[in-house]
PDB file of N, CA and C in Angstrom:
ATOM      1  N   UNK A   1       2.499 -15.105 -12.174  1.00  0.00           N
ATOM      2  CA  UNK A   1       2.769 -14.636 -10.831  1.00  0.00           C
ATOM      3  C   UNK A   1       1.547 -13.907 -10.316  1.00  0.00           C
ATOM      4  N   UNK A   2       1.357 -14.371  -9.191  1.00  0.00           N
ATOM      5  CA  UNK A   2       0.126 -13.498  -8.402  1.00  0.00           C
ATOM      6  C   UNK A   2       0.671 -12.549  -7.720  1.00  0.00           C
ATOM      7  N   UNK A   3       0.308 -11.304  -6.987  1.00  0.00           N
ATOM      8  CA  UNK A   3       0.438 -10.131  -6.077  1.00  0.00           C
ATOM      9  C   UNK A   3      -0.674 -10.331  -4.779  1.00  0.00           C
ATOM     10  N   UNK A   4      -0.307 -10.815  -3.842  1.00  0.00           N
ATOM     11  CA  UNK A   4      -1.503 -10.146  -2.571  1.00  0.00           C
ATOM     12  C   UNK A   4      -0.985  -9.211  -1.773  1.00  0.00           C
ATOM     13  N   UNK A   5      -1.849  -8.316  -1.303  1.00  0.00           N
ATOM     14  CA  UNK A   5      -1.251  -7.355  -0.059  1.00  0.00           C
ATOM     15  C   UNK A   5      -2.524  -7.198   0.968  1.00  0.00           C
ATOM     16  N   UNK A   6      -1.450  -7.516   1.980  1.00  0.00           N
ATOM     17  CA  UNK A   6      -2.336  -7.648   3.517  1.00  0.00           C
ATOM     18  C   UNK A   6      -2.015  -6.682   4.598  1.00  0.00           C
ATOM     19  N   UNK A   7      -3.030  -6.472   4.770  1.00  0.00           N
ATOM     20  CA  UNK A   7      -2.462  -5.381   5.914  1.00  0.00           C
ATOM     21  C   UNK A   7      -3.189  -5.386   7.589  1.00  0.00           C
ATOM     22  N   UNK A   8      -2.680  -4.596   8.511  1.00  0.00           N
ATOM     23  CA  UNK A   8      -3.435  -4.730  10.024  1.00  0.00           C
ATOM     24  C   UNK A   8      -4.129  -4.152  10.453  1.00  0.00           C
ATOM     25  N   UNK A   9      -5.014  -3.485   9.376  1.00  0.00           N
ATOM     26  CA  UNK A   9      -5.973  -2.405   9.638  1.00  0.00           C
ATOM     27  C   UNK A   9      -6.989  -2.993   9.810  1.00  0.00           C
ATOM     28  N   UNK A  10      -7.727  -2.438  10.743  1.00  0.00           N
ATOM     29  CA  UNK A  10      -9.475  -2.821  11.216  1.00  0.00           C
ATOM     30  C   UNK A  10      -9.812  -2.628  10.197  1.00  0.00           C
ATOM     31  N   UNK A  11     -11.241  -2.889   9.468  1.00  0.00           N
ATOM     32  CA  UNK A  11     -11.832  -2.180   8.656  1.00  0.00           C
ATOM     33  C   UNK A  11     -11.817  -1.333   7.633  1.00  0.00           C
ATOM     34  N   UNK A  12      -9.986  -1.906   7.572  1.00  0.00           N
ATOM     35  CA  UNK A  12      -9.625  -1.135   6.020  1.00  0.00           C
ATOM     36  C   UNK A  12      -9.574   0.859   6.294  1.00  0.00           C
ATOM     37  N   UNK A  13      -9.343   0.909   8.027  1.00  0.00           N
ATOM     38  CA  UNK A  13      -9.537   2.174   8.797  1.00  0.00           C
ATOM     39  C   UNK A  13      -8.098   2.689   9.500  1.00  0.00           C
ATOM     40  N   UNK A  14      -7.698   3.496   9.876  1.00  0.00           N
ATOM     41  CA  UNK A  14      -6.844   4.066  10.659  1.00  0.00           C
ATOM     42  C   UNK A  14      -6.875   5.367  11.014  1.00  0.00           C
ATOM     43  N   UNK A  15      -6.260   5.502  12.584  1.00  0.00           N
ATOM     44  CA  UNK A  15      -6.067   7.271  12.664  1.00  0.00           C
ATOM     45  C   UNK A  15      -5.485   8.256  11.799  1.00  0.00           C
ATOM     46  N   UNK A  16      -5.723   9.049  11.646  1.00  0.00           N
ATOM     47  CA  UNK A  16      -4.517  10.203  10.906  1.00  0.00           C
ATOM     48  C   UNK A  16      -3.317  10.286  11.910  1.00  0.00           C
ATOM     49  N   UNK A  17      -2.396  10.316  11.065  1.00  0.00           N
ATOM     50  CA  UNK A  17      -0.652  10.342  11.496  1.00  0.00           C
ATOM     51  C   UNK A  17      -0.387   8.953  12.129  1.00  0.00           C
ATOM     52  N   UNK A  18      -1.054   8.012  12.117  1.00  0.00           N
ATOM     53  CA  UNK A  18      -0.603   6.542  12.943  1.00  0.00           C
ATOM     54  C   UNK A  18      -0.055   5.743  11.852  1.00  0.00           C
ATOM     55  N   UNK A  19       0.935   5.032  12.063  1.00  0.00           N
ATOM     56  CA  UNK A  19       1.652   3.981  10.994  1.00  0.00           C
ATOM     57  C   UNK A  19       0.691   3.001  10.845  1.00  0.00           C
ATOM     58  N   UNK A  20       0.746   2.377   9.675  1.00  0.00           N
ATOM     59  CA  UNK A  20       0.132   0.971   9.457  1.00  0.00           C
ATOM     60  C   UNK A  20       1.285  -0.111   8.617  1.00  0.00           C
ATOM     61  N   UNK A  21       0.919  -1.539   8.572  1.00  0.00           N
ATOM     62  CA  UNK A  21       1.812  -2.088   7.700  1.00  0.00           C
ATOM     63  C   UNK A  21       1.183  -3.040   7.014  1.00  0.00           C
ATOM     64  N   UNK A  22       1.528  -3.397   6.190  1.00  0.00           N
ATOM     65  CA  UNK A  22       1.578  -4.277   4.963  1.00  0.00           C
ATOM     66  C   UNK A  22       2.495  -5.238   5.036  1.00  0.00           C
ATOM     67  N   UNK A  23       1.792  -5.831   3.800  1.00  0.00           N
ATOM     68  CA  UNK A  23       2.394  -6.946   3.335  1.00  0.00           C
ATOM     69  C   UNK A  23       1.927  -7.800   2.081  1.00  0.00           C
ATOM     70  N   UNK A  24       3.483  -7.425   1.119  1.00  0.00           N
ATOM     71  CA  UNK A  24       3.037  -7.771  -0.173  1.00  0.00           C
ATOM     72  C   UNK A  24       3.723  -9.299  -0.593  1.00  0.00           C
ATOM     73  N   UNK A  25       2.785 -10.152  -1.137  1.00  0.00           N
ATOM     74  CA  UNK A  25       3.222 -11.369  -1.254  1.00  0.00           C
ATOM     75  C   UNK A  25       3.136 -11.493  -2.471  1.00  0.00           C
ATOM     76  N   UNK A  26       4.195 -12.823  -3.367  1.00  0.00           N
ATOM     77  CA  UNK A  26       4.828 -13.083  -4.533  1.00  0.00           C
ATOM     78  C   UNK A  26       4.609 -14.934  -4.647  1.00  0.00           C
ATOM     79  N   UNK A  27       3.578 -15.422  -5.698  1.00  0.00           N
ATOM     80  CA  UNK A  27       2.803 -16.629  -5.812  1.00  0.00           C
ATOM     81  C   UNK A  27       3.105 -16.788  -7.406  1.00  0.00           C
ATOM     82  N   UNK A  28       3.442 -18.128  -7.716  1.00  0.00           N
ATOM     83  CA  UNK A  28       3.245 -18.259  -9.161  1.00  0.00           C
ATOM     84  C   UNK A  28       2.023 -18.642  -9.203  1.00  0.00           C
ATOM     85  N   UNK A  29       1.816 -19.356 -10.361  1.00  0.00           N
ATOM     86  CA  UNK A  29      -0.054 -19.747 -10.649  1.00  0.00           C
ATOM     87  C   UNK A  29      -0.331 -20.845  -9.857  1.00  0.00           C
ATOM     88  N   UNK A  30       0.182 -21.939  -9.228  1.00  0.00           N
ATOM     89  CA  UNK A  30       0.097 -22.504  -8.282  1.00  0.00           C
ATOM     90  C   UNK A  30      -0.109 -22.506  -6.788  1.00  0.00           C
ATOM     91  N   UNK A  31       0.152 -20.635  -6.556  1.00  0.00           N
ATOM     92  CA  UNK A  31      -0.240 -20.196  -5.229  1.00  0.00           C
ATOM     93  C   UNK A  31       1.283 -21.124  -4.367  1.00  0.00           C
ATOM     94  N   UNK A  32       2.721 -21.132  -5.355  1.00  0.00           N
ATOM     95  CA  UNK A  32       3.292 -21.241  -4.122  1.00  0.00           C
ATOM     96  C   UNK A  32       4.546 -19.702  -4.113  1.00  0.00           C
ATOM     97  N   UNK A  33       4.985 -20.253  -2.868  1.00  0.00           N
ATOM     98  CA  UNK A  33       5.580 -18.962  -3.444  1.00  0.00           C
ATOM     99  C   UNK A  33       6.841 -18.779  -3.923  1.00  0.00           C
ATOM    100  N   UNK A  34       6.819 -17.296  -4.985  1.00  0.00           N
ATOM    101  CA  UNK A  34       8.008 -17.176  -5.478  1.00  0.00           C
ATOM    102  C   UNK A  34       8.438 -15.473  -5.529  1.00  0.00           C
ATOM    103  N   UNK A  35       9.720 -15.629  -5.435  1.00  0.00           N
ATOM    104  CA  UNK A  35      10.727 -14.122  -5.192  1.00  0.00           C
ATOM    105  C   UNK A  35      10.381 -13.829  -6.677  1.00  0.00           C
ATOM    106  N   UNK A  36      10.275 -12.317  -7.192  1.00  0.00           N
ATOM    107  CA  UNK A  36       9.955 -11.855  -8.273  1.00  0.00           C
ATOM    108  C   UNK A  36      11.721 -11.472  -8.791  1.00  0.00           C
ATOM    109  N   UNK A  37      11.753 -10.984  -9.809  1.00  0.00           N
ATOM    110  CA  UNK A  37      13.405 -10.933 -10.196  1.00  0.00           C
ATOM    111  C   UNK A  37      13.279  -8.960  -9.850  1.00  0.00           C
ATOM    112  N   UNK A  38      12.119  -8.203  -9.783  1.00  0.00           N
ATOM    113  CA  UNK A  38      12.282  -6.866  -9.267  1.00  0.00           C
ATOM    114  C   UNK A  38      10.872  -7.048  -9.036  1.00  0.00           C
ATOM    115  N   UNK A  39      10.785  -5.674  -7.665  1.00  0.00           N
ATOM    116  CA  UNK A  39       9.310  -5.217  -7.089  1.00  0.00           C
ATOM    117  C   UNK A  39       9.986  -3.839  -7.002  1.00  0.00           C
ATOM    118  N   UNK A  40       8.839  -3.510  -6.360  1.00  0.00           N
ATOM    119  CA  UNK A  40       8.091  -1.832  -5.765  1.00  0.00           C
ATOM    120  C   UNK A  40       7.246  -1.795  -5.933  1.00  0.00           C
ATOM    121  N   UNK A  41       6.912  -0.436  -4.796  1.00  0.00           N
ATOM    122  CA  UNK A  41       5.442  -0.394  -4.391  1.00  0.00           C
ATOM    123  C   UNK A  41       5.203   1.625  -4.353  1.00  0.00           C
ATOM    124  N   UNK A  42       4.476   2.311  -4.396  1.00  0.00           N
ATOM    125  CA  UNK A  42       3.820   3.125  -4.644  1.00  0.00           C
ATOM    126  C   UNK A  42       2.918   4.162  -3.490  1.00  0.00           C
ATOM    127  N   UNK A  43       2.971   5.190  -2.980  1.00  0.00           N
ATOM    128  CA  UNK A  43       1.229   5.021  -2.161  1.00  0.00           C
ATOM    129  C   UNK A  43       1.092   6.802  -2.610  1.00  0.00           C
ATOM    130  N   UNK A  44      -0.484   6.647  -3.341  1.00  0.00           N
ATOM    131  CA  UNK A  44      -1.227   7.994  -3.508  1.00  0.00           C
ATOM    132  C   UNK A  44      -2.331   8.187  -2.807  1.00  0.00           C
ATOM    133  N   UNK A  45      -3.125   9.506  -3.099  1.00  0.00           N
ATOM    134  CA  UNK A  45      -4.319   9.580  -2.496  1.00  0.00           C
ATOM    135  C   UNK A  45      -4.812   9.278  -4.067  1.00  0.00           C
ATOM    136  N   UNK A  46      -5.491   8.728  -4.311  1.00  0.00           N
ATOM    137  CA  UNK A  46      -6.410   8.540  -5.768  1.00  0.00           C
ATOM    138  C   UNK A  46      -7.461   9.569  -5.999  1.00  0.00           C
ATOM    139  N   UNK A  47      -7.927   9.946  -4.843  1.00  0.00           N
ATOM    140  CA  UNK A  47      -9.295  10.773  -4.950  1.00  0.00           C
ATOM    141  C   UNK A  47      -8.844  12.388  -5.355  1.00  0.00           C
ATOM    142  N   UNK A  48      -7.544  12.666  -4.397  1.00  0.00           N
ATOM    143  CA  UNK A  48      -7.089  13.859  -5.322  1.00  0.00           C
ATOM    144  C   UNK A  48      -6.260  13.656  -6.102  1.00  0.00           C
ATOM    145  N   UNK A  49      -5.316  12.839  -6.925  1.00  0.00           N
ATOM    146  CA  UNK A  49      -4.491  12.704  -7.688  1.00  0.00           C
ATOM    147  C   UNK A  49      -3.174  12.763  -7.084  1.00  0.00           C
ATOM    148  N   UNK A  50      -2.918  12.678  -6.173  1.00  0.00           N
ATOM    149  CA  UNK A  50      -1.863  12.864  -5.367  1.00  0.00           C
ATOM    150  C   UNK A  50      -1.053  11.820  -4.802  1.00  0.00           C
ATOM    151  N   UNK A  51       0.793  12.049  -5.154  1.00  0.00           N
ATOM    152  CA  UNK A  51       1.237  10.915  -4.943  1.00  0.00           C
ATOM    153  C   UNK A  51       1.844  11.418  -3.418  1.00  0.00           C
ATOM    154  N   UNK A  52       1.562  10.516  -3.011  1.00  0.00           N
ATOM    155  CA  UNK A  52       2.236  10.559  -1.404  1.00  0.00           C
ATOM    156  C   UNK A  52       3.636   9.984  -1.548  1.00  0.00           C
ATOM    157  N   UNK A  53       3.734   8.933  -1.669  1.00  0.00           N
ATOM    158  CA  UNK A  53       5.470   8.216  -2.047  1.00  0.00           C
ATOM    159  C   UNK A  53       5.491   7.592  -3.529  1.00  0.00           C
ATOM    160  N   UNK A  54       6.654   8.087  -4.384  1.00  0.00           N
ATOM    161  CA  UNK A  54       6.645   7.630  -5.069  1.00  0.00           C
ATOM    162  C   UNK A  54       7.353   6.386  -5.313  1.00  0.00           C
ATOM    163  N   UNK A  55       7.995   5.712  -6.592  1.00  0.00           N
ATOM    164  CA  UNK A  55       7.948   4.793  -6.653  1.00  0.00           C
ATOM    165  C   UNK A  55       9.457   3.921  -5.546  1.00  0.00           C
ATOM    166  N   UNK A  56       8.861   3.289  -4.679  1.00  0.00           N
ATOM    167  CA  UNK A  56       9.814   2.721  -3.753  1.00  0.00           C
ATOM    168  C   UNK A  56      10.408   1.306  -4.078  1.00  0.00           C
ATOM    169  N   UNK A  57      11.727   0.803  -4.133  1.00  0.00           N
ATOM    170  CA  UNK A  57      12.655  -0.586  -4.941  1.00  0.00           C
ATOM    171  C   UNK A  57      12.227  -1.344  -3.599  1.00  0.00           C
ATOM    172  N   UNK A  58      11.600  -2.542  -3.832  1.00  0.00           N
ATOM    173  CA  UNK A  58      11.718  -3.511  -2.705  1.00  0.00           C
ATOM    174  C   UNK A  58      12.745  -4.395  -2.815  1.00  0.00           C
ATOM    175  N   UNK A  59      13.427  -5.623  -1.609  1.00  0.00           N
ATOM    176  CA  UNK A  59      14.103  -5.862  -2.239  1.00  0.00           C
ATOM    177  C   UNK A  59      13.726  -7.772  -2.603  1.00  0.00           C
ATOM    178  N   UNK A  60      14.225  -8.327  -3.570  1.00  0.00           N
ATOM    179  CA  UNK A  60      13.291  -9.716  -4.037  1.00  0.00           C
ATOM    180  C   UNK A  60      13.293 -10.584  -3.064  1.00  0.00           C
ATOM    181  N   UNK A  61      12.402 -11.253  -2.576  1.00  0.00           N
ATOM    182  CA  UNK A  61      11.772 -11.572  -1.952  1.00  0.00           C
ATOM    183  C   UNK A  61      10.362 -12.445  -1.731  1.00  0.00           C
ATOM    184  N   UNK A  62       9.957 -13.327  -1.224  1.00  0.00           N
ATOM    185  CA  UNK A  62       8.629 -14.673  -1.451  1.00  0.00           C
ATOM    186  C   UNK A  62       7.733 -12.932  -0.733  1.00  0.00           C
ATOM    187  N   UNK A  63       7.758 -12.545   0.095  1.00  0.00           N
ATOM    188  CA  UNK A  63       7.016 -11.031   0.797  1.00  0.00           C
ATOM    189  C   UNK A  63       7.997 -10.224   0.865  1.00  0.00           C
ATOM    190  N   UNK A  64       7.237  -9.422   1.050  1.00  0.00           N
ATOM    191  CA  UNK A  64       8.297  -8.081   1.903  1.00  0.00           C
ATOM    192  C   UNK A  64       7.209  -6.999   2.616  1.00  0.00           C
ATOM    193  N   UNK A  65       7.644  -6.761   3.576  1.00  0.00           N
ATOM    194  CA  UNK A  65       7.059  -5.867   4.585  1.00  0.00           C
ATOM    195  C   UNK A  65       6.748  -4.158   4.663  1.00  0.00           C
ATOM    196  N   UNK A  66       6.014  -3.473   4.120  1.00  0.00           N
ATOM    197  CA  UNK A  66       5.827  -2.201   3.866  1.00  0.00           C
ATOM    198  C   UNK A  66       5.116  -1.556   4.988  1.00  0.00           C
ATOM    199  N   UNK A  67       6.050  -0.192   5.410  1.00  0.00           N
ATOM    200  CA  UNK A  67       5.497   0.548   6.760  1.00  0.00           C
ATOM    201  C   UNK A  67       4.766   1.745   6.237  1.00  0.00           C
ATOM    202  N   UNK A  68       3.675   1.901   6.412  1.00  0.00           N
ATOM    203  CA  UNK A  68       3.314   3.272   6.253  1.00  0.00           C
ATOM    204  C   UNK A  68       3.577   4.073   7.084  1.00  0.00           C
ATOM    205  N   UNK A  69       4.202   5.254   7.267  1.00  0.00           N
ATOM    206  CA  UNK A  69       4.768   6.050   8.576  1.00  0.00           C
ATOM    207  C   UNK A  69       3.619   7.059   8.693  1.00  0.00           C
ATOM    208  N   UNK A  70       3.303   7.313  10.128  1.00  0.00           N
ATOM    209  CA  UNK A  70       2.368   8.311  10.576  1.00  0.00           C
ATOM    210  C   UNK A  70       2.369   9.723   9.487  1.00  0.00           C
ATOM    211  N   UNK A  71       4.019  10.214   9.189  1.00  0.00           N
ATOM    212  CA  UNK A  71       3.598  11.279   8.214  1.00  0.00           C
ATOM    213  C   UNK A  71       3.185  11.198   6.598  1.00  0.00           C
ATOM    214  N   UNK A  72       3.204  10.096   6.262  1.00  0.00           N
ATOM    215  CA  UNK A  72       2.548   9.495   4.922  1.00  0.00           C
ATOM    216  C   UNK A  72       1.121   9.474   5.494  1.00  0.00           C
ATOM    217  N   UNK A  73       0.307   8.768   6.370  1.00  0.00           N
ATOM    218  CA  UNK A  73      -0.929   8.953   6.967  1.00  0.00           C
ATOM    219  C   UNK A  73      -1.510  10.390   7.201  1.00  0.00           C
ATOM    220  N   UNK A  74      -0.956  11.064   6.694  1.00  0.00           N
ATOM    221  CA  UNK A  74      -1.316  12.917   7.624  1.00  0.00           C
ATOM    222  C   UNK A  74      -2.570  13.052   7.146  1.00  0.00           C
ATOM    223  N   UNK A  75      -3.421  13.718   6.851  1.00  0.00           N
ATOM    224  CA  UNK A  75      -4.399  13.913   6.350  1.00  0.00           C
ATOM    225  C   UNK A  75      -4.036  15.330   5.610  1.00  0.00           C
ATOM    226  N   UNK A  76      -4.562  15.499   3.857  1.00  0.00           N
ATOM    227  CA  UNK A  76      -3.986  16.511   3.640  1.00  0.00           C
ATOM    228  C   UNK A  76      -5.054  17.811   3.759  1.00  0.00           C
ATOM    229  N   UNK A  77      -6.315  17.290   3.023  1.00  0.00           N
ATOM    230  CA  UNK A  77      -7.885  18.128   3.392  1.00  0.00           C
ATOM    231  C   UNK A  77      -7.974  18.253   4.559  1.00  0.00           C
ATOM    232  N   UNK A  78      -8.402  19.656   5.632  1.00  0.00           N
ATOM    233  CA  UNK A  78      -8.669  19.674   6.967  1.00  0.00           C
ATOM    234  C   UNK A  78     -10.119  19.165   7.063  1.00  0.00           C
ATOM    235  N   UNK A  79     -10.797  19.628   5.900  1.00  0.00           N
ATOM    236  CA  UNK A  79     -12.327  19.528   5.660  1.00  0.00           C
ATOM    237  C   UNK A  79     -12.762  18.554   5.290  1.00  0.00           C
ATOM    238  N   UNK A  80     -11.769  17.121   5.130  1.00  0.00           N
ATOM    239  CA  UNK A  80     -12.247  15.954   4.967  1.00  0.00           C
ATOM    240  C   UNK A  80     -12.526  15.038   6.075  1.00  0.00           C
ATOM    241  N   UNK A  81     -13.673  14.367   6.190  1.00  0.00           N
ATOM    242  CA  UNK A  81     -13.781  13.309   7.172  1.00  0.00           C
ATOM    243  C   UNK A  81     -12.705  11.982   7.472  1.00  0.00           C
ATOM    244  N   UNK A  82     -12.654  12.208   6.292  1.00  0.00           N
ATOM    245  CA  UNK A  82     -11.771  10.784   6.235  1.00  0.00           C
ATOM    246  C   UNK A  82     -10.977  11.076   4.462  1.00  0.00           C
ATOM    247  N   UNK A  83      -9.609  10.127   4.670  1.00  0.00           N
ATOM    248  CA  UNK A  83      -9.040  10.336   2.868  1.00  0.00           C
ATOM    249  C   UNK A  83      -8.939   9.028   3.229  1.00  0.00           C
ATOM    250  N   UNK A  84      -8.801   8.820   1.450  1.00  0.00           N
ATOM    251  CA  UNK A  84      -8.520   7.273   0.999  1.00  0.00           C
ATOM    252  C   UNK A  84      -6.720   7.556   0.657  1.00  0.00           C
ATOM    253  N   UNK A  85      -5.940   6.267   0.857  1.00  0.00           N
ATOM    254  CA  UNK A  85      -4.987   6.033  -0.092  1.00  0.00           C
ATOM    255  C   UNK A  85      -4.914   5.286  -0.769  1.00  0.00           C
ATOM    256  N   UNK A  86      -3.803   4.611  -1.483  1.00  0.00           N
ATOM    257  CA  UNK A  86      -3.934   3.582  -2.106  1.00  0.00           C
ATOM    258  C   UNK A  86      -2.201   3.235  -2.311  1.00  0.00           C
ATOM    259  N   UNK A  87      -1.965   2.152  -2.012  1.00  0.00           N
ATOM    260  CA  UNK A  87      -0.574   1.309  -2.109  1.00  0.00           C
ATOM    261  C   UNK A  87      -0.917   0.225  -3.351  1.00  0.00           C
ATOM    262  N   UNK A  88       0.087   0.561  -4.202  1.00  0.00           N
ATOM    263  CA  UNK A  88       0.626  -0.369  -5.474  1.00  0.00           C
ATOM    264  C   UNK A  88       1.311  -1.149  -5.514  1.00  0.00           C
ATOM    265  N   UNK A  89       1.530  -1.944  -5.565  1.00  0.00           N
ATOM    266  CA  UNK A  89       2.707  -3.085  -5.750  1.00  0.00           C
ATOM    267  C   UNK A  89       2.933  -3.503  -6.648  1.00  0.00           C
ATOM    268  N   UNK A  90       4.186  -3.493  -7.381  1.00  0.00           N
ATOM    269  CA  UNK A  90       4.244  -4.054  -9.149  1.00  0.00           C
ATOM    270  C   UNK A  90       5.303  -5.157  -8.715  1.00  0.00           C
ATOM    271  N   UNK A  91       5.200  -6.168  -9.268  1.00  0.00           N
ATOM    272  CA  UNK A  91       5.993  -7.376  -9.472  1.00  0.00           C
ATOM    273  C   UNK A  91       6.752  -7.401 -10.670  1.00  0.00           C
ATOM    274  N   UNK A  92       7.754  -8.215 -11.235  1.00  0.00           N
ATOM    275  CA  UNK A  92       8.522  -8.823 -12.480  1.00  0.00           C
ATOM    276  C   UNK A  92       9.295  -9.923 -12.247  1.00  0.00           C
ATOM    277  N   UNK A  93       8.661 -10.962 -12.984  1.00  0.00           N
ATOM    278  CA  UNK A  93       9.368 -11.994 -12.952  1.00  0.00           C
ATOM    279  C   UNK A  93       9.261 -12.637 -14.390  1.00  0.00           C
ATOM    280  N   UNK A  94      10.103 -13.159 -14.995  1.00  0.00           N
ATOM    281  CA  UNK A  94      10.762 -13.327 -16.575  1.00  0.00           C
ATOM    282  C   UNK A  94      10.017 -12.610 -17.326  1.00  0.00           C
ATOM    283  N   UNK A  95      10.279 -10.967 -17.564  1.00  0.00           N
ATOM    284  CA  UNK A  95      10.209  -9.984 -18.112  1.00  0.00           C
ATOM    285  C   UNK A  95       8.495  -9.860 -18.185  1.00  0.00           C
ATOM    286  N   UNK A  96       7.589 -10.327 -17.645  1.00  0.00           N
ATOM    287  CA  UNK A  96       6.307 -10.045 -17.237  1.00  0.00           C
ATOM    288  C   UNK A  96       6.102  -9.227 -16.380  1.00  0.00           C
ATOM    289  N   UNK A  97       5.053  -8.358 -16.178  1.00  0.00           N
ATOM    290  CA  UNK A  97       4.866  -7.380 -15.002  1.00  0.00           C
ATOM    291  C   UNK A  97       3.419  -7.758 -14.566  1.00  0.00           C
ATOM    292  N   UNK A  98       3.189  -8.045 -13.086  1.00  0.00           N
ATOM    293  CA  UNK A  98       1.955  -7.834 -12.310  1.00  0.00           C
ATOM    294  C   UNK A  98       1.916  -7.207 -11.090  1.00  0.00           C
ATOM    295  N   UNK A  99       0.525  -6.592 -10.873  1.00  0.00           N
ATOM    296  CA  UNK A  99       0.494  -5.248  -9.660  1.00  0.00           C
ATOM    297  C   UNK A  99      -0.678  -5.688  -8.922  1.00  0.00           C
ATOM    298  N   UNK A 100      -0.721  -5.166  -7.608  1.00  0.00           N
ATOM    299  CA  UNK A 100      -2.203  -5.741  -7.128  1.00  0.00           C
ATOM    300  C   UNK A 100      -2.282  -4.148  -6.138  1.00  0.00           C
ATOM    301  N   UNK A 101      -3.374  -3.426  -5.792  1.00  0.00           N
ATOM    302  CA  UNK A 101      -3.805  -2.661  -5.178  1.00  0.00           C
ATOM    303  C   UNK A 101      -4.314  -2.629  -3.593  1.00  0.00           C
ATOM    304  N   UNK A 102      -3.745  -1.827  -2.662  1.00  0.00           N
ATOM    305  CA  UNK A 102      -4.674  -2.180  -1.610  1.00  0.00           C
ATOM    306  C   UNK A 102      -5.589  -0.479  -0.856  1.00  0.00           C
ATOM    307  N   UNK A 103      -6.569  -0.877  -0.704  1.00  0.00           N
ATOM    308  CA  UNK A 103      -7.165   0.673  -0.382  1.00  0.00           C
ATOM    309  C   UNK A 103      -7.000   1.102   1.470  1.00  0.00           C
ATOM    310  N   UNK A 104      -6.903   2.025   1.372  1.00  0.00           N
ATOM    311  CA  UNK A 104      -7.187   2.351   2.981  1.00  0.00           C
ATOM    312  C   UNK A 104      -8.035   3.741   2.808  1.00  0.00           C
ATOM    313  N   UNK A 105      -8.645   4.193   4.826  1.00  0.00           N
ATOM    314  CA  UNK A 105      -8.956   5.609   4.861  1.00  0.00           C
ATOM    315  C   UNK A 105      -8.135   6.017   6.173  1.00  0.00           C
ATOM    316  N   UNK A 106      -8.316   6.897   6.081  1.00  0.00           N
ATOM    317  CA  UNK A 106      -7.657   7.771   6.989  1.00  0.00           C
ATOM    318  C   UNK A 106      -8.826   8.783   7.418  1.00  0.00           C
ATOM    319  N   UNK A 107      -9.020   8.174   9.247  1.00  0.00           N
ATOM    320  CA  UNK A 107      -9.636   8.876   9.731  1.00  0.00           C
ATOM    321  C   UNK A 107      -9.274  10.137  10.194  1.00  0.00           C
ATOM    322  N   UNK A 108      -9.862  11.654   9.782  1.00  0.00           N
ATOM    323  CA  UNK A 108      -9.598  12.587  10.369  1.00  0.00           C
ATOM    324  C   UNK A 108     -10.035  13.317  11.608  1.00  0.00           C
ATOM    325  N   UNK A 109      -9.335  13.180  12.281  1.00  0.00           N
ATOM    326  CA  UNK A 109      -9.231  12.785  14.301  1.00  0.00           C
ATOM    327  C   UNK A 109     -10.089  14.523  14.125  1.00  0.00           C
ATOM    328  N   UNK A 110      -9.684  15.510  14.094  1.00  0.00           N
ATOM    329  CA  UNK A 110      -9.621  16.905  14.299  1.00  0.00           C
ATOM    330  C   UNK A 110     -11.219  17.220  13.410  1.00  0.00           C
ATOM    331  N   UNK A 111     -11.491  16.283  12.053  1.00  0.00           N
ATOM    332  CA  UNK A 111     -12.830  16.836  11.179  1.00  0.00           C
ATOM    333  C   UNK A 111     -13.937  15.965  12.142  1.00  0.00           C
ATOM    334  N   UNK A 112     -13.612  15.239  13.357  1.00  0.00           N
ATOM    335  CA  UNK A 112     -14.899  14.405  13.823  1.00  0.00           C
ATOM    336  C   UNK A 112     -15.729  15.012  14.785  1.00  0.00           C
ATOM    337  N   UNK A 113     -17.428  15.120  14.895  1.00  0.00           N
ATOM    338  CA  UNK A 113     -18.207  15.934  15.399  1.00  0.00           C
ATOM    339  C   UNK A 113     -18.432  15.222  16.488  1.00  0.00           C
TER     340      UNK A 113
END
């Protein structure tokens, strides 16, 4: 099983507090697609160790659609230019597990000169 996740961000960029969305897709080795028998997905800041949401049940599914909400986006450093997050996605399908990663930043509207 493969994992992709796509999302509608410019440049892998967004405001602080603005939603973004995703989208995590489910491929056997053939690249067609297939519903996993369980998912979830994850989102931290990596750079400070920090989990923003923890682990969230998707439900099975060829995709499924993940919202990041403006207050998951907050920025938590005032003194940062920008934070990274990071969304996880773990798959299972016949007792195998695969995950695929997607990065974002978060521009901080208030740290810009």
């Amino acid at each position: 099983m493969k994992v992709t996740i796509t999302g509608d961000l410019v440049q892998n960029r967004v405001n602080e507090r603005a939603a973004c969305i995703f989208t995590a897709r489910f491929y056997n080795d053939s690249y067609v697609a297939l519903a996993p028998t369980s998912a979830r997905y994850r989102i931290d800041n990596p750079d400070s160790n920090t989990e923003i949401v923890g682990w969230q049940t998707l439900t099975p599914a060829t995709s499924n659609t993940i919202t990041v909400t403006g207050v998951q986006n907050a920025i938590v450093c005032d003194s940062s230019r920008e934070e990274r997050r990071q969304l996880t996605v773990e798959a299972t399908h016949t007792s195998t597990t695969w995950n695929a990663t997607r990065d974002w930043w978060i521009k901080n509207l208030a740290g810009q000169t």
